[in-house]
Protein backbone atom coordinates (compact mmCIF):
# COMPACT_ATOMS: atom_id res chain seq x y z
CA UNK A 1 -3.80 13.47 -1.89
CA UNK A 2 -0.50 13.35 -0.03
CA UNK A 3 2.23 10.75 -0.18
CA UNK A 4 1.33 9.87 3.43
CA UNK A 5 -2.80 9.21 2.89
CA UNK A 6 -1.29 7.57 -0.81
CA UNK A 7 1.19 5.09 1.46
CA UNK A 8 -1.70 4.62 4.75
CA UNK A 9 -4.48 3.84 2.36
CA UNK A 10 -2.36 1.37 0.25
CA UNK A 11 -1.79 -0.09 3.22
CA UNK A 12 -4.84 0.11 4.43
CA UNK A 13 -5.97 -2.61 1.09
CA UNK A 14 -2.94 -4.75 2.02
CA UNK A 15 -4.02 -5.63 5.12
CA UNK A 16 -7.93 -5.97 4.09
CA UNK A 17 -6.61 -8.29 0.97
CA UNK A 18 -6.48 -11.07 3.85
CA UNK A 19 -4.97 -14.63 2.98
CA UNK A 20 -4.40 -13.88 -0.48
CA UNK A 21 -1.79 -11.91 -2.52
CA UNK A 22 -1.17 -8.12 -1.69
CA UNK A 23 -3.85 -5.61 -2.91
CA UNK A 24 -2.39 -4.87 -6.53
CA UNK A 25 -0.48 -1.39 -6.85
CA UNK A 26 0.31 -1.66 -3.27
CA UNK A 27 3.57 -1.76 -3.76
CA UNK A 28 3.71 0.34 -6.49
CA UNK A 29 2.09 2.84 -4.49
CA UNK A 30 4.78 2.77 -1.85
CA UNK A 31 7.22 3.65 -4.48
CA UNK A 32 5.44 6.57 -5.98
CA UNK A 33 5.61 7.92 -2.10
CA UNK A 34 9.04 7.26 -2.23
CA UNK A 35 9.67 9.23 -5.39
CA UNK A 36 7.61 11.85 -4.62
CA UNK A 37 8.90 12.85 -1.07
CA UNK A 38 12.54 12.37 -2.96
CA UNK A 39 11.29 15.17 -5.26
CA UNK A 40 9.83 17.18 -2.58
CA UNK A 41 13.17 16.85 -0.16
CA UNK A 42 10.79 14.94 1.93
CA UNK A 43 12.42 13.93 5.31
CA UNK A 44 14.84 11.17 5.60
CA UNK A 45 13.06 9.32 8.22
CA UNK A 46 9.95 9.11 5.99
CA UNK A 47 12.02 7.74 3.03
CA UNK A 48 13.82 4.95 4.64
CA UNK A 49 10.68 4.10 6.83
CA UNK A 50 8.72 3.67 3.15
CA UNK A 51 11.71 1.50 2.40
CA UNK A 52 11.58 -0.75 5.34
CA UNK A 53 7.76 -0.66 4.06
CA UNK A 54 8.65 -2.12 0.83
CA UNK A 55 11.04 -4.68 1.69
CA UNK A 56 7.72 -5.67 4.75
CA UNK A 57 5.36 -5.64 1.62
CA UNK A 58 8.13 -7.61 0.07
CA UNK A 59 8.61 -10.42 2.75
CA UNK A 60 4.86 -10.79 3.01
CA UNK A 61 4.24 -11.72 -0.77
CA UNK A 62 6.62 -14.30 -0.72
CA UNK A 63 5.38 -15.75 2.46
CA UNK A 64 1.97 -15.69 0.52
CA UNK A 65 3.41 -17.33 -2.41
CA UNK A 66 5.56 -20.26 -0.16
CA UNK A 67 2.02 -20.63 2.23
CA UNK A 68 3.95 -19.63 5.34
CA UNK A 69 1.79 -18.95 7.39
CA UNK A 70 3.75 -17.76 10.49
CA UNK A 71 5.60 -15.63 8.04
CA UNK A 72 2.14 -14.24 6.50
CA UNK A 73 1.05 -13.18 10.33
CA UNK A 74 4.19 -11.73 11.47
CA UNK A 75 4.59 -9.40 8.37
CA UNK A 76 1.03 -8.73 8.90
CA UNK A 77 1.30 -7.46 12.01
CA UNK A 78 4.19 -5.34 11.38
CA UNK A 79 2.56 -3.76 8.63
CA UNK A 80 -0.44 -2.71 10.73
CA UNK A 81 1.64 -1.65 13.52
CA UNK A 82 3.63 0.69 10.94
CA UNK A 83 -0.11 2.15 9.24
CA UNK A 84 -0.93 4.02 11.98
CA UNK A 85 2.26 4.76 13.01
CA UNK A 86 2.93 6.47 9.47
CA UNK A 87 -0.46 8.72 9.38
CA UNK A 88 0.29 9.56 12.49
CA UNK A 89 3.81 11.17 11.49
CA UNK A 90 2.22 12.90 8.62
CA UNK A 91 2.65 16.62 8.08
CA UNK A 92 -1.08 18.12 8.55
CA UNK A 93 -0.51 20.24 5.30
């Protein structure tokens, strides 16, 4: 499975994992994408994109953690706008 799939179904869980914490590894997932397209010369724009990723992933677990609830829905929303953004970008092979 590629980096892209790895990161979209990671993402995927986040989003499903509703009111409470982050779907465990998801962030950790979102780094091994990062690491591997680093090791494959991967494109730039799919790098720094995972790392705007991380730092969304990020801002939504501490939102969880202080109950912000405004916070929780707009880092919600960015992260599902960004989902099917990414596995739309990915390389077919």
């Amino acid at each position: 499975m590629n980096a892209y799939r790895k990161v979209y179904q990671a993402l995927d869980a986040a989003l499903a994992s509703g009111e409470r914490a982050v779907a465990p590894g998801t962030e950790a997932a979102v780094q091994a994408a990062i690491a591997e397209l680093r090791a494959r010369g991967g494109p730039p724009e799919a790098m720094a994109r995972l790392q705007e990723i991380s730092v969304d992933l990020a801002r939504l677990n501490g939102a969880l953690r202080e109950g912000d609830d405004h916070e929780c829905m707009t880092q919600r929303a960015r992260l599902a706008a960004v989902k099917d953004e990414w596995l739309r970008q990915a390389p077919l092979n």
